[in-house]
C-alpha atoms as a PDB file:
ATOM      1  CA  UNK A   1      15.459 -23.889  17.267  1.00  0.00           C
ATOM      2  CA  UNK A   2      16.454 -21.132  19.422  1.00  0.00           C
ATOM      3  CA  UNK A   3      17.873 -18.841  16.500  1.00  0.00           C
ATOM      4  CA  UNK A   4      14.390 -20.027  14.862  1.00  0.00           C
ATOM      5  CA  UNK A   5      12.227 -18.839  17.631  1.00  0.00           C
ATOM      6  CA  UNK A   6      14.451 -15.381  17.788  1.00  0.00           C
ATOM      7  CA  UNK A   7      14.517 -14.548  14.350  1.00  0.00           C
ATOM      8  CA  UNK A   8      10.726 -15.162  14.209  1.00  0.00           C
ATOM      9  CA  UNK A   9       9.931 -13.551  17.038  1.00  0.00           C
ATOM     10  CA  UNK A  10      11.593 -10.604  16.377  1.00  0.00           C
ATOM     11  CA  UNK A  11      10.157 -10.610  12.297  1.00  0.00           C
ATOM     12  CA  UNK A  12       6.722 -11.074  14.113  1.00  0.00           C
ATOM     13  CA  UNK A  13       7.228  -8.026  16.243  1.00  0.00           C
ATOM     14  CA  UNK A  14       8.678  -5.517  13.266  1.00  0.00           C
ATOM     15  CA  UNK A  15       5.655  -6.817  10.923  1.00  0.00           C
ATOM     16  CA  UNK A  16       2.786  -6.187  13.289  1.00  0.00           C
ATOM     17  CA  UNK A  17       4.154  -2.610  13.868  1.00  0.00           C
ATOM     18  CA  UNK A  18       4.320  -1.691  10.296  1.00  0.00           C
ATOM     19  CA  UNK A  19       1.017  -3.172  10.320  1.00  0.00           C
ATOM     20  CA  UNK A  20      -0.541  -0.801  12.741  1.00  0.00           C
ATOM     21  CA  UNK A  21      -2.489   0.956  10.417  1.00  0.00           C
ATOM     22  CA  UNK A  22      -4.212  -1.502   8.235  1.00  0.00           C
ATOM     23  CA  UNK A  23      -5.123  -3.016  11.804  1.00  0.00           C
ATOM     24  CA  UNK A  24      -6.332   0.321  12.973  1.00  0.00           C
ATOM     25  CA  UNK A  25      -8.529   0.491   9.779  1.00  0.00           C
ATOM     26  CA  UNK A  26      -9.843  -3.298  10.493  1.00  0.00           C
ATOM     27  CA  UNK A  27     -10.415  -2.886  14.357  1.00  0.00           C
ATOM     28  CA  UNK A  28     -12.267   0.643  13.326  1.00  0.00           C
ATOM     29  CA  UNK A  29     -14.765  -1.413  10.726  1.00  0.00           C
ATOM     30  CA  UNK A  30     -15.348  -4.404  12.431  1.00  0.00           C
ATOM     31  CA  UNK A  31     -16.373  -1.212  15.966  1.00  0.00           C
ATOM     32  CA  UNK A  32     -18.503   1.016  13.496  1.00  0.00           C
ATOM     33  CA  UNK A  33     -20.353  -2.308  12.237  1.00  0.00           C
ATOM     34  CA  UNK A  34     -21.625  -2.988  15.420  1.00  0.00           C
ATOM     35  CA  UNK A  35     -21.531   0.267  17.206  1.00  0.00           C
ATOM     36  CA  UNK A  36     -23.528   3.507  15.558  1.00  0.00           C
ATOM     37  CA  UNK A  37     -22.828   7.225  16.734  1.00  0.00           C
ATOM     38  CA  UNK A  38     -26.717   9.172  16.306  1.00  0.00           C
ATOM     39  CA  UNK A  39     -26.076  11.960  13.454  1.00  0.00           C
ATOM     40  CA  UNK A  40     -22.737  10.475  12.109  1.00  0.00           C
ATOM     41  CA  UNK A  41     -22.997   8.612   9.500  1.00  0.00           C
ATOM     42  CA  UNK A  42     -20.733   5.160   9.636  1.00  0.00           C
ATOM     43  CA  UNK A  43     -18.316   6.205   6.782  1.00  0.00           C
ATOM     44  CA  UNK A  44     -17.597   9.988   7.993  1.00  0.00           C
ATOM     45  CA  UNK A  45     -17.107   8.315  11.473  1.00  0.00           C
ATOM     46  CA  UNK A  46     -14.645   6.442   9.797  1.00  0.00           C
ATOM     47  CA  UNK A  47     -12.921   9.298   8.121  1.00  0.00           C
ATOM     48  CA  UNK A  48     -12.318  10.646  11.331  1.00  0.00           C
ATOM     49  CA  UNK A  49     -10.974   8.046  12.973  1.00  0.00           C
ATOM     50  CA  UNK A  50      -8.692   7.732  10.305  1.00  0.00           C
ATOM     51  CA  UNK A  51      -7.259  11.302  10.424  1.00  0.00           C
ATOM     52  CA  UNK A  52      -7.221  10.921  13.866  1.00  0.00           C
ATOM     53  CA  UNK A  53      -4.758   7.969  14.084  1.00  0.00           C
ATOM     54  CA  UNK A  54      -2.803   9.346  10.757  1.00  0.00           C
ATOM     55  CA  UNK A  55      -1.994  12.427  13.426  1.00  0.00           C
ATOM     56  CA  UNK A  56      -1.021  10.376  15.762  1.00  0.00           C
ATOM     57  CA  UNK A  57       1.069   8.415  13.930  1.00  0.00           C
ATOM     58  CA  UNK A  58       2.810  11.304  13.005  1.00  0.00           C
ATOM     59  CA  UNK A  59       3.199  13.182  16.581  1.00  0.00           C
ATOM     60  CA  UNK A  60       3.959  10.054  18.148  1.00  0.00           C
ATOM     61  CA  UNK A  61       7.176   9.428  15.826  1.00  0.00           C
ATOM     62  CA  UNK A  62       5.860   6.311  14.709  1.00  0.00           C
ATOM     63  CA  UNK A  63       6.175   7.831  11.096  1.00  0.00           C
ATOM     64  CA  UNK A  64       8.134  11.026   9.573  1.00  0.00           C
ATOM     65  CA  UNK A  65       6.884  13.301   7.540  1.00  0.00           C
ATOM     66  CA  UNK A  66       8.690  12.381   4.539  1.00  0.00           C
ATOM     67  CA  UNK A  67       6.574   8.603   5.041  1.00  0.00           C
ATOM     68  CA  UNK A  68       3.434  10.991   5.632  1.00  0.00           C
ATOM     69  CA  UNK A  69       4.183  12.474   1.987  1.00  0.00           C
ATOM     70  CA  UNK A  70       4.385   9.271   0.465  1.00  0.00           C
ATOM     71  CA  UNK A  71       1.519   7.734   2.360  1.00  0.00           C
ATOM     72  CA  UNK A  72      -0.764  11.292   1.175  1.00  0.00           C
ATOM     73  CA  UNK A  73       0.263  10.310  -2.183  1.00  0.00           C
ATOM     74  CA  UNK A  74      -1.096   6.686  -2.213  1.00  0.00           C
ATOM     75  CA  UNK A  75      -4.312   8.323  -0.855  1.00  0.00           C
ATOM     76  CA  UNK A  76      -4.921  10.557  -4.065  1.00  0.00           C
ATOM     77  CA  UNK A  77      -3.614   7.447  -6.277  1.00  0.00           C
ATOM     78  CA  UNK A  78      -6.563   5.493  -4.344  1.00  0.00           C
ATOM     79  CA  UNK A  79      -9.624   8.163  -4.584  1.00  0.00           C
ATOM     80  CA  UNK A  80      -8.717   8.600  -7.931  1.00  0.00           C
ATOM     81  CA  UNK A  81      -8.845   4.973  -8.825  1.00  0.00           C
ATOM     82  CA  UNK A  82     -11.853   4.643  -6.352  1.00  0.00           C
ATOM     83  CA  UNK A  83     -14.121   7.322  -8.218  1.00  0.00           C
ATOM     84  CA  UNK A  84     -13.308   5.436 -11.388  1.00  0.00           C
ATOM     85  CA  UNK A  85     -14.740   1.938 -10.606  1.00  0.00           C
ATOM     86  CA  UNK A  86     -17.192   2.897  -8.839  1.00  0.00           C
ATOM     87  CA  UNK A  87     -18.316   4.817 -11.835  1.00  0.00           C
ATOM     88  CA  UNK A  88     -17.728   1.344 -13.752  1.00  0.00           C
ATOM     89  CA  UNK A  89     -19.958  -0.343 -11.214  1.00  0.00           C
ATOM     90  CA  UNK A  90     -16.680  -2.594 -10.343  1.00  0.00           C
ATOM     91  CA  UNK A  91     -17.962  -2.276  -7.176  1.00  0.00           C
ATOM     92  CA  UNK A  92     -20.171   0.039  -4.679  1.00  0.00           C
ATOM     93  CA  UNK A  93     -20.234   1.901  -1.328  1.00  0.00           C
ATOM     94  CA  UNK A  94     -23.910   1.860  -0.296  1.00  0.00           C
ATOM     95  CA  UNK A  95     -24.137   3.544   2.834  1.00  0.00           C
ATOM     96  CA  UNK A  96     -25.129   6.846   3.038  1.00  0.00           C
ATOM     97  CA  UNK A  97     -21.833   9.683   3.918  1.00  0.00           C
ATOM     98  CA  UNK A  98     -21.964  13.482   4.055  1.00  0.00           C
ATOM     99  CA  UNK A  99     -17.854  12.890   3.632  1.00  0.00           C
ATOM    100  CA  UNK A 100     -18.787  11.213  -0.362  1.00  0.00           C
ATOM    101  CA  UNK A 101     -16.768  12.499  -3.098  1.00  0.00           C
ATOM    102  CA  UNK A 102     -18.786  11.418  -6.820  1.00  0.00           C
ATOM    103  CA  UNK A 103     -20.425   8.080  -4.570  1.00  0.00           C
ATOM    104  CA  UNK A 104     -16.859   7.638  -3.028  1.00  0.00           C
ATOM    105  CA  UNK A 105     -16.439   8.124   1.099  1.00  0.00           C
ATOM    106  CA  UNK A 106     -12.971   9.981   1.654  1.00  0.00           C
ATOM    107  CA  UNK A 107     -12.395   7.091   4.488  1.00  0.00           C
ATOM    108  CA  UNK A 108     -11.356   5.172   1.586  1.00  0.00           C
ATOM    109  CA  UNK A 109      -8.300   6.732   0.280  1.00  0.00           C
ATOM    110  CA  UNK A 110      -6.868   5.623   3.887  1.00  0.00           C
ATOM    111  CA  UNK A 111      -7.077   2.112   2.343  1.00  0.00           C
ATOM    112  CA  UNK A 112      -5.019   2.721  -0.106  1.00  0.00           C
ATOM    113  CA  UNK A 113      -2.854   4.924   2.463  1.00  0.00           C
ATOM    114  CA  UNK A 114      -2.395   1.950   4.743  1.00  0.00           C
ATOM    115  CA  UNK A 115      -1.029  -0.297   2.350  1.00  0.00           C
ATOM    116  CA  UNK A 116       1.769   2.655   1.785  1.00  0.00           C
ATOM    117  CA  UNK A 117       2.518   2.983   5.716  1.00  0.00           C
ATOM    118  CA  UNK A 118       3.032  -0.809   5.918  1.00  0.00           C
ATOM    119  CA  UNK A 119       5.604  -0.352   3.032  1.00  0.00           C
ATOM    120  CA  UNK A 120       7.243   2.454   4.512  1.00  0.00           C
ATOM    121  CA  UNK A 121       7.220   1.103   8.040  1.00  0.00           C
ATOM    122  CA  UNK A 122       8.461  -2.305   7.124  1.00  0.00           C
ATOM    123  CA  UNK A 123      11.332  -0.958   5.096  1.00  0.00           C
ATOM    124  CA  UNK A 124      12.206   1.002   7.350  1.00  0.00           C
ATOM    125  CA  UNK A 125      12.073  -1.370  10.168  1.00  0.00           C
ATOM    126  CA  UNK A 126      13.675  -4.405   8.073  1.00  0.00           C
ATOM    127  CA  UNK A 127      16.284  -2.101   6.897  1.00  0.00           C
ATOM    128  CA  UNK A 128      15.453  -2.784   3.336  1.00  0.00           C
ATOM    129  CA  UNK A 129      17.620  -2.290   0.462  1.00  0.00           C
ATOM    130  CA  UNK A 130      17.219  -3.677  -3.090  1.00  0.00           C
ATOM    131  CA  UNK A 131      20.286  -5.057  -5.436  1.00  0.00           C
ATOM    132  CA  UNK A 132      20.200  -5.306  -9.069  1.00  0.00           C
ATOM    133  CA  UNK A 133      16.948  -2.550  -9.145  1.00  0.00           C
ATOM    134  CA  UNK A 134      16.080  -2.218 -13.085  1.00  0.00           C
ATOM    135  CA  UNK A 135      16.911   1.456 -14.738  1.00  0.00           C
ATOM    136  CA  UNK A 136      14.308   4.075 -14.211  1.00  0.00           C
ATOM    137  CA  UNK A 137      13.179   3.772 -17.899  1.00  0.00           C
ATOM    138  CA  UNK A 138      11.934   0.491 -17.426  1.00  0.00           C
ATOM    139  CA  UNK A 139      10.327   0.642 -14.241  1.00  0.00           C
ATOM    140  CA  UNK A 140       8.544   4.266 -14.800  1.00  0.00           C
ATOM    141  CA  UNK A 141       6.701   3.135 -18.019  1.00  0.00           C
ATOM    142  CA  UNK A 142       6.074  -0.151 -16.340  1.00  0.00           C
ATOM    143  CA  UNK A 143       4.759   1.232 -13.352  1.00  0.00           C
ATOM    144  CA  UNK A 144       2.369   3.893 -15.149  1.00  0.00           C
ATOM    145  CA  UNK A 145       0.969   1.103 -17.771  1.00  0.00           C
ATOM    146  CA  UNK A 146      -0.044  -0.908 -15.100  1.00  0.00           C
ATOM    147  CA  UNK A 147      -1.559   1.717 -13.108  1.00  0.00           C
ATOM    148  CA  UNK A 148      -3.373   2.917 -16.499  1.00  0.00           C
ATOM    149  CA  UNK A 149      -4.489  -0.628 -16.991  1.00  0.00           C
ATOM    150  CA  UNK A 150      -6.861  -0.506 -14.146  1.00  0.00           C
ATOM    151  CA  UNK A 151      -8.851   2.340 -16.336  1.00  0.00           C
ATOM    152  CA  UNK A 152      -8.655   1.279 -19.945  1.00  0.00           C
ATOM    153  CA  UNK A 153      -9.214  -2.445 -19.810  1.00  0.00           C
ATOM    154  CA  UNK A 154     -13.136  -0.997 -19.252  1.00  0.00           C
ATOM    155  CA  UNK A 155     -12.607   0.088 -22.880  1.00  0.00           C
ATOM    156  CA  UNK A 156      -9.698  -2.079 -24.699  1.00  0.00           C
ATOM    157  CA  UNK A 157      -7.711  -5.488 -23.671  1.00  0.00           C
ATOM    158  CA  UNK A 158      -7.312  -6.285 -20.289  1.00  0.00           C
ATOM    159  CA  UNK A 159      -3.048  -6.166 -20.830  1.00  0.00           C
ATOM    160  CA  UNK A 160      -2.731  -7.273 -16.787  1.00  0.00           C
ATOM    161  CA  UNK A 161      -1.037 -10.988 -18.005  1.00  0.00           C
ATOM    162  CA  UNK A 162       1.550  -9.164 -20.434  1.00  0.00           C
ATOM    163  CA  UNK A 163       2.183  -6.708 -17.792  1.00  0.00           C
ATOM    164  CA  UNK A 164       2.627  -9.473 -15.146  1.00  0.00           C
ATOM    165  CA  UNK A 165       5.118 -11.126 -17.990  1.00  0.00           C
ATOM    166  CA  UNK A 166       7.296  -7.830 -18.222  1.00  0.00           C
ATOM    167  CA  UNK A 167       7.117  -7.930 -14.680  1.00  0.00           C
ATOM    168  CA  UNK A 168       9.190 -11.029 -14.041  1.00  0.00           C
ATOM    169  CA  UNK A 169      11.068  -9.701 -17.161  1.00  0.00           C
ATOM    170  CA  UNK A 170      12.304  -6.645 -15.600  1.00  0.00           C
ATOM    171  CA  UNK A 171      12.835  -7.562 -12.194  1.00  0.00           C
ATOM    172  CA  UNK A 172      14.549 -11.309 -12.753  1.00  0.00           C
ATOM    173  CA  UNK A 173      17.580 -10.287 -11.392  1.00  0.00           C
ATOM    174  CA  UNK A 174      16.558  -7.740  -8.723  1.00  0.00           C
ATOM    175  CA  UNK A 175      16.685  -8.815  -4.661  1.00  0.00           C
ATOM    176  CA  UNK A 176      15.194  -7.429  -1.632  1.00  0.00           C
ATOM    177  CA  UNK A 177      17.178  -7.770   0.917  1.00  0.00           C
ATOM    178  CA  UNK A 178      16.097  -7.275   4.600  1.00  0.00           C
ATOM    179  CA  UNK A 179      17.615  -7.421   8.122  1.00  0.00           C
ATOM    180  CA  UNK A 180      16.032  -9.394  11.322  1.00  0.00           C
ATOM    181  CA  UNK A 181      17.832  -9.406  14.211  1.00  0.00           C
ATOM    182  CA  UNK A 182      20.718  -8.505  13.006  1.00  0.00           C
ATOM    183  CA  UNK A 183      20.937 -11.104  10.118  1.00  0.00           C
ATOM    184  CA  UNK A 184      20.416 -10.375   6.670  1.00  0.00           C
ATOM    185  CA  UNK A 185      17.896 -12.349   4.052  1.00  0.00           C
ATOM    186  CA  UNK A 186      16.808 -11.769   0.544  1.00  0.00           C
ATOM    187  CA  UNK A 187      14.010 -13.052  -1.802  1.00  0.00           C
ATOM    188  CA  UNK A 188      13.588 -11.963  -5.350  1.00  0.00           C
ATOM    189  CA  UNK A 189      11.537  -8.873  -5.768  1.00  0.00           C
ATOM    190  CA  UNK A 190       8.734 -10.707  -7.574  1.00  0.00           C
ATOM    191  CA  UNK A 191       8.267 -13.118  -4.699  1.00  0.00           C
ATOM    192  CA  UNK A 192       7.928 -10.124  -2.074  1.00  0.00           C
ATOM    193  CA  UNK A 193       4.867  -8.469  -4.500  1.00  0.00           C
ATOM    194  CA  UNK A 194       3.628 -12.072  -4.591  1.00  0.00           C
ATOM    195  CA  UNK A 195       3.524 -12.408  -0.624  1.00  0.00           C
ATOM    196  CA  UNK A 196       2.407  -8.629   0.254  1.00  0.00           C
ATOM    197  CA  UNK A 197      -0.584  -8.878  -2.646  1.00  0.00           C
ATOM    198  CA  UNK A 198      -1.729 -12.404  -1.541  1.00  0.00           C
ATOM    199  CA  UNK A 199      -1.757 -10.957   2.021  1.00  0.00           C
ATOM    200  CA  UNK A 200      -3.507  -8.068   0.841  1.00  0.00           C
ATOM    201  CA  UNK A 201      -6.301 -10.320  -0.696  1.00  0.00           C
ATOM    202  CA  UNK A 202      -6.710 -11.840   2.354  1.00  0.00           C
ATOM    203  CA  UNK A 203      -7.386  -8.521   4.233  1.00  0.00           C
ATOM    204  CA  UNK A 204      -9.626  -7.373   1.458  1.00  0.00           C
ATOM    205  CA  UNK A 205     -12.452 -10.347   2.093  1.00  0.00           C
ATOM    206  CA  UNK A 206     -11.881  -9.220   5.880  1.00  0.00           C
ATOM    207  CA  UNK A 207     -12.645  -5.165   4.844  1.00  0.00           C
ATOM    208  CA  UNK A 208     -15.625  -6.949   2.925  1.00  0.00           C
ATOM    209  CA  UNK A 209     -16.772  -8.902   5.332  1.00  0.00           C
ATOM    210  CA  UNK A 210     -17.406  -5.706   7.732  1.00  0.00           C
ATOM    211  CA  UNK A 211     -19.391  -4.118   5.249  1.00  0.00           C
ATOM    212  CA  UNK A 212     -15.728  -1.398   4.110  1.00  0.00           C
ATOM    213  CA  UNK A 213     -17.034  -1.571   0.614  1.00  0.00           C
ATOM    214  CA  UNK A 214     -19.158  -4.169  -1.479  1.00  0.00           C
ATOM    215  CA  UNK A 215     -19.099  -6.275  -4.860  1.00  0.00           C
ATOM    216  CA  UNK A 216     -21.594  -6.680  -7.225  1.00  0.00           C
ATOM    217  CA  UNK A 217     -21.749 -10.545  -5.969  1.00  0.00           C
ATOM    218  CA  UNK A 218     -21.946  -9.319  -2.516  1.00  0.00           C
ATOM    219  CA  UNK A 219     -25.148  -7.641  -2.686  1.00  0.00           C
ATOM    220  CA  UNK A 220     -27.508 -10.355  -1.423  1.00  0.00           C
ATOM    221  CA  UNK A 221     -24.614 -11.465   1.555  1.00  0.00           C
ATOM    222  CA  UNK A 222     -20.845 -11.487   1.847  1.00  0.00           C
ATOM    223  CA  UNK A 223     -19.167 -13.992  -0.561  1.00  0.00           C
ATOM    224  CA  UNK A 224     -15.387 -14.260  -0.258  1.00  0.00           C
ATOM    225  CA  UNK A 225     -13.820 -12.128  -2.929  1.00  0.00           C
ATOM    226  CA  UNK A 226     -12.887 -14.075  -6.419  1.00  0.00           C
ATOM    227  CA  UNK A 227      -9.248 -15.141  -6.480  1.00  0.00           C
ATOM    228  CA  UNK A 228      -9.017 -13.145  -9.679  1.00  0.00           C
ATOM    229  CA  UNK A 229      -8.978 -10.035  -7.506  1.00  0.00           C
ATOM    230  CA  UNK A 230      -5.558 -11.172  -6.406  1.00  0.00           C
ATOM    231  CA  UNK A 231      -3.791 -10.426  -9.678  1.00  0.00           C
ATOM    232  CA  UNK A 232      -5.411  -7.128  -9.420  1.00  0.00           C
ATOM    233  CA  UNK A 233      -3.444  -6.637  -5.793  1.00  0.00           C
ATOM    234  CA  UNK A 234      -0.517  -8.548  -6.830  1.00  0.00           C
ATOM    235  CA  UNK A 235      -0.314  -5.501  -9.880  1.00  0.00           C
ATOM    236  CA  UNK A 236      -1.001  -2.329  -7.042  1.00  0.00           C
ATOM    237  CA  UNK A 237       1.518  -3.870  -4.536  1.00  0.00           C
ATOM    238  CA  UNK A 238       4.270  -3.587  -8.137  1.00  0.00           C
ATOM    239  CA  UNK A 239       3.042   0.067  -8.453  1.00  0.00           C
ATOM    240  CA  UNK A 240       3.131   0.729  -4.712  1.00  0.00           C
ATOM    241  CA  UNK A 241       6.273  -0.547  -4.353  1.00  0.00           C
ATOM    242  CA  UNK A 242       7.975   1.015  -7.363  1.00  0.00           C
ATOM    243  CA  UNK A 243       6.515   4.711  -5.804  1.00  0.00           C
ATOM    244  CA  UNK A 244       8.409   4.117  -2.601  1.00  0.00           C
ATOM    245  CA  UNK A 245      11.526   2.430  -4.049  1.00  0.00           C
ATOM    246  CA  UNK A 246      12.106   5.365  -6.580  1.00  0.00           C
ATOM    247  CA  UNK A 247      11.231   8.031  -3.955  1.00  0.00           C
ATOM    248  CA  UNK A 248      14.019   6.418  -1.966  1.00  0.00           C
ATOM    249  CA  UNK A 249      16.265   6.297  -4.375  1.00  0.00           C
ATOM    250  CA  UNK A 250      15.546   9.754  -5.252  1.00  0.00           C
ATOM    251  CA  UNK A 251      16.100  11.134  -1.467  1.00  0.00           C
ATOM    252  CA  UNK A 252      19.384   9.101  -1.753  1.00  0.00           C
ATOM    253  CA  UNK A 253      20.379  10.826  -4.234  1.00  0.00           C
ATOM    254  CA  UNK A 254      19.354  14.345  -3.413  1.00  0.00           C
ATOM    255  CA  UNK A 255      21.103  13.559   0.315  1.00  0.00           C
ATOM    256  CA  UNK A 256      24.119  12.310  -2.015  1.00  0.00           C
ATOM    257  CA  UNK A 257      24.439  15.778  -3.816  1.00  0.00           C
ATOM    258  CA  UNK A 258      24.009  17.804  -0.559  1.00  0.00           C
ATOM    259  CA  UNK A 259      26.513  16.045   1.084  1.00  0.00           C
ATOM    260  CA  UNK A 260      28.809  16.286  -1.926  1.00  0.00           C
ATOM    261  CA  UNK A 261      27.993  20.110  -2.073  1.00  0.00           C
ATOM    262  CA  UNK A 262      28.642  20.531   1.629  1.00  0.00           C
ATOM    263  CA  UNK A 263      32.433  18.611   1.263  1.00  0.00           C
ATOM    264  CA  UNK A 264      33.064  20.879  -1.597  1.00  0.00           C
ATOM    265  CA  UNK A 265      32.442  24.027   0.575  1.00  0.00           C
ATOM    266  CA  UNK A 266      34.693  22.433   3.141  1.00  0.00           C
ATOM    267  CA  UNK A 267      37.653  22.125   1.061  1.00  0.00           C
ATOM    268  CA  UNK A 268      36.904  25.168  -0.700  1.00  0.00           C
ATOM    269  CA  UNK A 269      36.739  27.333   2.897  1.00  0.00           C
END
């Protein structure tokens, strides 16, 4: 019970600081929802106090700037993917926002930003590596056909089902392994997108419920988002994922060659 308690404890601790920006994001929702600033409209409000906190983030060590990179990449993925539905009508930001970009508030790409710190920051802190990770010719096609998917099913099959089925196809053999405390656990890589998109789900109906964005369903009242959006999570956590596990891999291997170049020079010299 004791190793229990420590183990969980410590988990608990490493979690909800690699969750400090999706928090920061709900805490500064739920504030702007019942607090208004005269002359600032709710969602630029919002984009400020989300550049604010990115900088500190930053200056206070709590991430590098390589993890700033990756997290500024998620945020173009996002607003890209943003613009789109709401084009489609998938789903609607109704509040007026000198900060919009083609009906879509800039605040938003931090959404998709957040999701990318807690990846970063829980790898990081978790000391996560992966075992049996599939060949980059598998996972880059994967990765952009599911991304792509969120545009052309508008216009052709919605392919998310077959995608999910090469999914457990390519990764069947591949582990995440992660360290608490000192110990070391592992649980297939198709269990962890399982647990971070149902998770993700979870905090969408709370971003809904304060008003962050709103589905057609929602327009009359909140409703709680349709479980179907969860395979549509469970899909972005796979291409979030893959985007920070091959940018690892690729900074491994870049630190690999430098290193290898520098031992070269000292047996050379």
């Amino acid at each position: 019970m004791k190793r229990f308690i420590r183990l969980l404890s410590h988990f608990t601790y490493q979690e909800a600081m690699s969750c400090l920006f999706p928090v920061f994001i709900f805490g500064s929702l739920a504030l702007s929802k019942l607090i208004s600033l005269p002359g600032l409209p709710r969602y630029d409000l919002l984009l400020i106090l989300c550049l604010l906190f990115q900088i500190f983030m930053v200056k206070s060590g709590l991430e590098t700037k390589d993890e700033l990179k990756v997290i500024t990449v998620f945020h173009l993925i996002g607003l890209a993917l943003e613009i789109y539905k709401i084009h489609m009508g998938s789903w609607s930001y109704p509040e007026f926002a000198y900060s919009k970009v083609f009906g879509v508030p800039l605040y938003s790409g931090f959404m998709y930003a957040s999701v990318a710190s807690y990846l970063c920051q829980s790898w990081r802190r978790l000391e996560i590596s992966l075992e049996n990770w599939p060949r980059h010719r598998f996972v880059v096609p994967l990765e952009a056909a599911i991304y792509l998917n969120f545009f052309t099913h508008h216009y052709i099959w919605d392919l998310r089902w077959i995608l999910t089925a090469a999914i457990f196809l390519v990764f069947w053999k591949s582990r995440v392994y992660f360290r608490v405390d000192k110990e070391q656990f592992w649980m297939p890589v198709p269990v962890s997108y399982f647990l971070i998109g149902f998770f993700i789900w979870i905090a969408e109906n709370i971003a809904t419920f304060f008003g962050a964005w709103r589905y057609p369903n929602q327009a009359e009242g909140w409703q709680l988002v349709h479980v179907s959006k969860f395979s549509s999570w469970f899909l972005l956590v796979i291409v979030s994922f893959i985007i920070v596990a091959e940018l690892k891999h690729v900074k491994e291997h870049l630190a690999g060659r430098s290193s290898h170049h520098e031992t070269m020079e000292t047996a050379k010299n």
